[in-house]
Protein backbone atom coordinates (compact mmCIF):
# COMPACT_ATOMS: atom_id res chain seq x y z
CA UNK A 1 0.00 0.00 0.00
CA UNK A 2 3.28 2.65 0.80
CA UNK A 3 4.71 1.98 -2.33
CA UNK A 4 1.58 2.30 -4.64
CA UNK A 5 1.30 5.92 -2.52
CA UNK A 6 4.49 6.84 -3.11
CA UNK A 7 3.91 5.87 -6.67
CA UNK A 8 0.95 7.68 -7.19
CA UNK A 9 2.60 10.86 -5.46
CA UNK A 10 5.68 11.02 -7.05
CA UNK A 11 3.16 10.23 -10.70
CA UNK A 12 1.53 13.72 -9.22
CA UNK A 13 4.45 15.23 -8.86
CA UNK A 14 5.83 14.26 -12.49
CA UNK A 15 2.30 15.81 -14.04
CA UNK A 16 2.54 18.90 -12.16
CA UNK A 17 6.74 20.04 -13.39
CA UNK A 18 5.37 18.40 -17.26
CA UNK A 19 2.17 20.95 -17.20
CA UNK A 20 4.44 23.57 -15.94
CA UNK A 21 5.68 26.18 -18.62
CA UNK A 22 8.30 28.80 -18.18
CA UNK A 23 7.18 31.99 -19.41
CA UNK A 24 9.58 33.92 -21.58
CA UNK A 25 9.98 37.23 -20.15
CA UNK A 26 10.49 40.17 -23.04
CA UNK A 27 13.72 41.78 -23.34
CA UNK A 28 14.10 45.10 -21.73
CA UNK A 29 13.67 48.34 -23.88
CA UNK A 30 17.08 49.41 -25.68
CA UNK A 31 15.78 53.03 -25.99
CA UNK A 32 13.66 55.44 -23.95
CA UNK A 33 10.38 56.53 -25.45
CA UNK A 34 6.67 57.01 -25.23
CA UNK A 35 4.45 55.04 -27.34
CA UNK A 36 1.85 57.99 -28.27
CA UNK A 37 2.80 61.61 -29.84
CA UNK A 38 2.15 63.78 -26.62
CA UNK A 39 1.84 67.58 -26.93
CA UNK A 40 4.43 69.14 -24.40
CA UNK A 41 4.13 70.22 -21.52
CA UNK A 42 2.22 67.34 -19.91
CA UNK A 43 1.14 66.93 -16.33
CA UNK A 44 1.50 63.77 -14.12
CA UNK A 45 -1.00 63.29 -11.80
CA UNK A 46 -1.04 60.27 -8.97
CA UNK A 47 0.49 59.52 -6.10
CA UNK A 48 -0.98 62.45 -4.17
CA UNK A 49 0.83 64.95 -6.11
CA UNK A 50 1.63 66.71 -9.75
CA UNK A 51 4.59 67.60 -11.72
CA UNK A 52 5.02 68.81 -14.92
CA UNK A 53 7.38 67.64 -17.98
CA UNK A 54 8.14 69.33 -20.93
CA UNK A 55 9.63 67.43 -23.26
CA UNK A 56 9.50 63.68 -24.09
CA UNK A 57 13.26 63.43 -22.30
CA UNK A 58 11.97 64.91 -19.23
CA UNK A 59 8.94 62.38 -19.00
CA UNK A 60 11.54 59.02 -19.57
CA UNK A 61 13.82 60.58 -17.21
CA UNK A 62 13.55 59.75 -13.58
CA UNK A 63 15.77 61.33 -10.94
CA UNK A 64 18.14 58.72 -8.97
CA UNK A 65 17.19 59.55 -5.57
CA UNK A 66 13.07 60.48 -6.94
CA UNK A 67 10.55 58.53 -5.40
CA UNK A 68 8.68 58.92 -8.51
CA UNK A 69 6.67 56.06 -9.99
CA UNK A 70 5.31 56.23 -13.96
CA UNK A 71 2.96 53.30 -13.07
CA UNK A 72 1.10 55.42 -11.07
CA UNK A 73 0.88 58.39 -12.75
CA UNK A 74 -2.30 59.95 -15.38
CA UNK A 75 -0.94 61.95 -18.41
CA UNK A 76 -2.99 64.68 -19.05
CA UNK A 77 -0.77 66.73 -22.04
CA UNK A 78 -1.45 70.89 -23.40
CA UNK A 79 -3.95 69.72 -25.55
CA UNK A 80 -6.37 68.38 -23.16
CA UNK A 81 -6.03 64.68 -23.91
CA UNK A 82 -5.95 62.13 -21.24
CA UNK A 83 -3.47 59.30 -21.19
CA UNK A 84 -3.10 56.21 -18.94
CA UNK A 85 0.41 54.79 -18.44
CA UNK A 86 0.09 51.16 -18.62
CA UNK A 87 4.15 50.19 -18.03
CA UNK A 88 7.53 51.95 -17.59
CA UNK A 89 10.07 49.67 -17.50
CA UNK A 90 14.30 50.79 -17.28
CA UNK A 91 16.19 50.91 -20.49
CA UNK A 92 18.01 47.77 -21.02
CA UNK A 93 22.37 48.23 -20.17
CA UNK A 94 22.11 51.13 -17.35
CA UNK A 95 24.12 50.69 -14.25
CA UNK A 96 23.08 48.60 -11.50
CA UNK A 97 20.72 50.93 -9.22
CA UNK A 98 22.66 49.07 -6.02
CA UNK A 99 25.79 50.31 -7.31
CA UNK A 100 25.15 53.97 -7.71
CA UNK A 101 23.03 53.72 -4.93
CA UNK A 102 20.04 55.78 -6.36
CA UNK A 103 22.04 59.39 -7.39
CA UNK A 104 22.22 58.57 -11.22
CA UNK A 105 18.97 59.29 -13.43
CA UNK A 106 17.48 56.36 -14.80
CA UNK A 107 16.01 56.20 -18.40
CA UNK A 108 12.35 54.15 -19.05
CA UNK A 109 10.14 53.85 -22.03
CA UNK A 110 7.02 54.25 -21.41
CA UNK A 111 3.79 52.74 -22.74
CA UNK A 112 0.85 54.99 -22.72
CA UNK A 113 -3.10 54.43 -23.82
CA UNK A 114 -5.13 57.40 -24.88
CA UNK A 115 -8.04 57.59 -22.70
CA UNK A 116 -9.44 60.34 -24.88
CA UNK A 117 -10.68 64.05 -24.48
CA UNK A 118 -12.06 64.57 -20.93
CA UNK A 119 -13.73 67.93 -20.23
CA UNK A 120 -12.33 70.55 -17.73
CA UNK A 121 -14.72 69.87 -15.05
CA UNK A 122 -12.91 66.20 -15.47
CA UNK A 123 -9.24 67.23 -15.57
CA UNK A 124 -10.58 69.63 -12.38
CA UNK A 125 -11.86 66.49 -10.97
CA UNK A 126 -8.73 64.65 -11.21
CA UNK A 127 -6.15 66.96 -10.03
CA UNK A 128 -8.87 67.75 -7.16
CA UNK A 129 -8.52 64.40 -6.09
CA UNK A 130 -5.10 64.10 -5.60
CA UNK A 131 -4.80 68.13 -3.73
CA UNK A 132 -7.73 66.56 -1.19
CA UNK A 133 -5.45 63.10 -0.91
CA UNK A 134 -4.42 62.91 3.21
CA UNK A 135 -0.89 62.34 2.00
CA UNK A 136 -0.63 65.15 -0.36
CA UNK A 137 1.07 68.06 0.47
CA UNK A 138 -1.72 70.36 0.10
CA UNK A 139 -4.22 68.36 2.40
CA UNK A 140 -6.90 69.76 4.12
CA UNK A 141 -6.13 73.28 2.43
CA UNK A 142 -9.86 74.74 1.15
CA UNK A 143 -7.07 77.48 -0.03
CA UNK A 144 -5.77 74.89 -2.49
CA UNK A 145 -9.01 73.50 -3.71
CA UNK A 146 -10.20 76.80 -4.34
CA UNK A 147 -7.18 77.43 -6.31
CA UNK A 148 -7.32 74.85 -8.54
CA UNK A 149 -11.28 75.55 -9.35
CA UNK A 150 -10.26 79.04 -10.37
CA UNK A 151 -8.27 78.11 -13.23
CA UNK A 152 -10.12 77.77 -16.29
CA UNK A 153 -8.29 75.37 -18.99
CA UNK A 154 -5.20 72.49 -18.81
CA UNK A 155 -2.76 75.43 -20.16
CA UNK A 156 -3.05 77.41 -16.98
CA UNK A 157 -3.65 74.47 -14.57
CA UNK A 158 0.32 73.29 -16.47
CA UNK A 159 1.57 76.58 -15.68
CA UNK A 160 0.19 76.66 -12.21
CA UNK A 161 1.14 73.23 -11.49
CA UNK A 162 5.05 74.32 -11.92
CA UNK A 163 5.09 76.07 -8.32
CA UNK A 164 2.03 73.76 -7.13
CA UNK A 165 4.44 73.52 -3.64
CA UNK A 166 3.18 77.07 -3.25
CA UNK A 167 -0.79 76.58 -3.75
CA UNK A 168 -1.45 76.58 0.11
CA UNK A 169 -0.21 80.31 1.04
């Protein structure tokens, strides 16, 4: 009775490593990019704050020691169109991130899907969100949601957003 167990298990066992397949991971970028024609400046919006790029360079660009996270982020560029990143992933041959220990800038390309042409109220919406976030820096300030209803189109709210630090006072 052991043995035809310890056939039957080790049978199991044989099925389970034959049904298993290794996924091929796809190589890692060789050059930054975006994957959709964005109209510069654009604004990032997510994780409970904004910041502005104005060129493609600047957006595939991150800052060694920035906490900054594509992933996360909403692309809303000058024209009004909304974009969603879907991946950033590291350009493939940069220095080890452990060696440098976070100073040197790191280069991604970035994969972005259009999410169309929201209206104001909705861009308002979305940067209002992330200004009444408890982990922003501008929570709790009625100054700063006031602030961001007065502006009236994604041209000023860009502009604005370069000195957004200084939306409280």
């Amino acid at each position: 009775m052991r043995f035809l167990i310890r056939w039957t298990a080790g049978l199991l066992s044989l099925v389970s490593l034959v049904s298993c397949r290794t996924r091929e991971t796809p190589p890692a970028p060789t050059q930054p990019g975006v994957t959709a024609a964005l109209s510069y400046p654009v604004l990032l919006i997510g994780q409970s704050s904004l910041d502005v790029r104005d060129s493609e360079e600047a957006l595939t660009t991150i800052p060694g020691a920035s906490m900054l996270n594509l992933n996360e982020r909403t692309i809303v560029d000058v024209q009004g169109r909304l974009f969603g990143v879907t991946r950033a992933e590291p350009v493939a041959g940069q220095g080890s991130i452990m060696k440098d220990m976070g100073t040197n800038p790191r280069r991604y390309f970035v994969d972005v899907a259009a999410r169309g042409r929201p209206s104001w109220p909705e861009i308002q919406a979305l940067v209002l969100e992330q200004v009444r976030s408890p982990r922003s820096l501008w929570a709790g300030s009625g100054r700063t949601v006031q602030y961001v209803r007065d502006l009236r189109d994604v041209g000023a709210l860009i502009e604005a957003a370069r000195t957004s630090w200084d939306w409280p006072r």
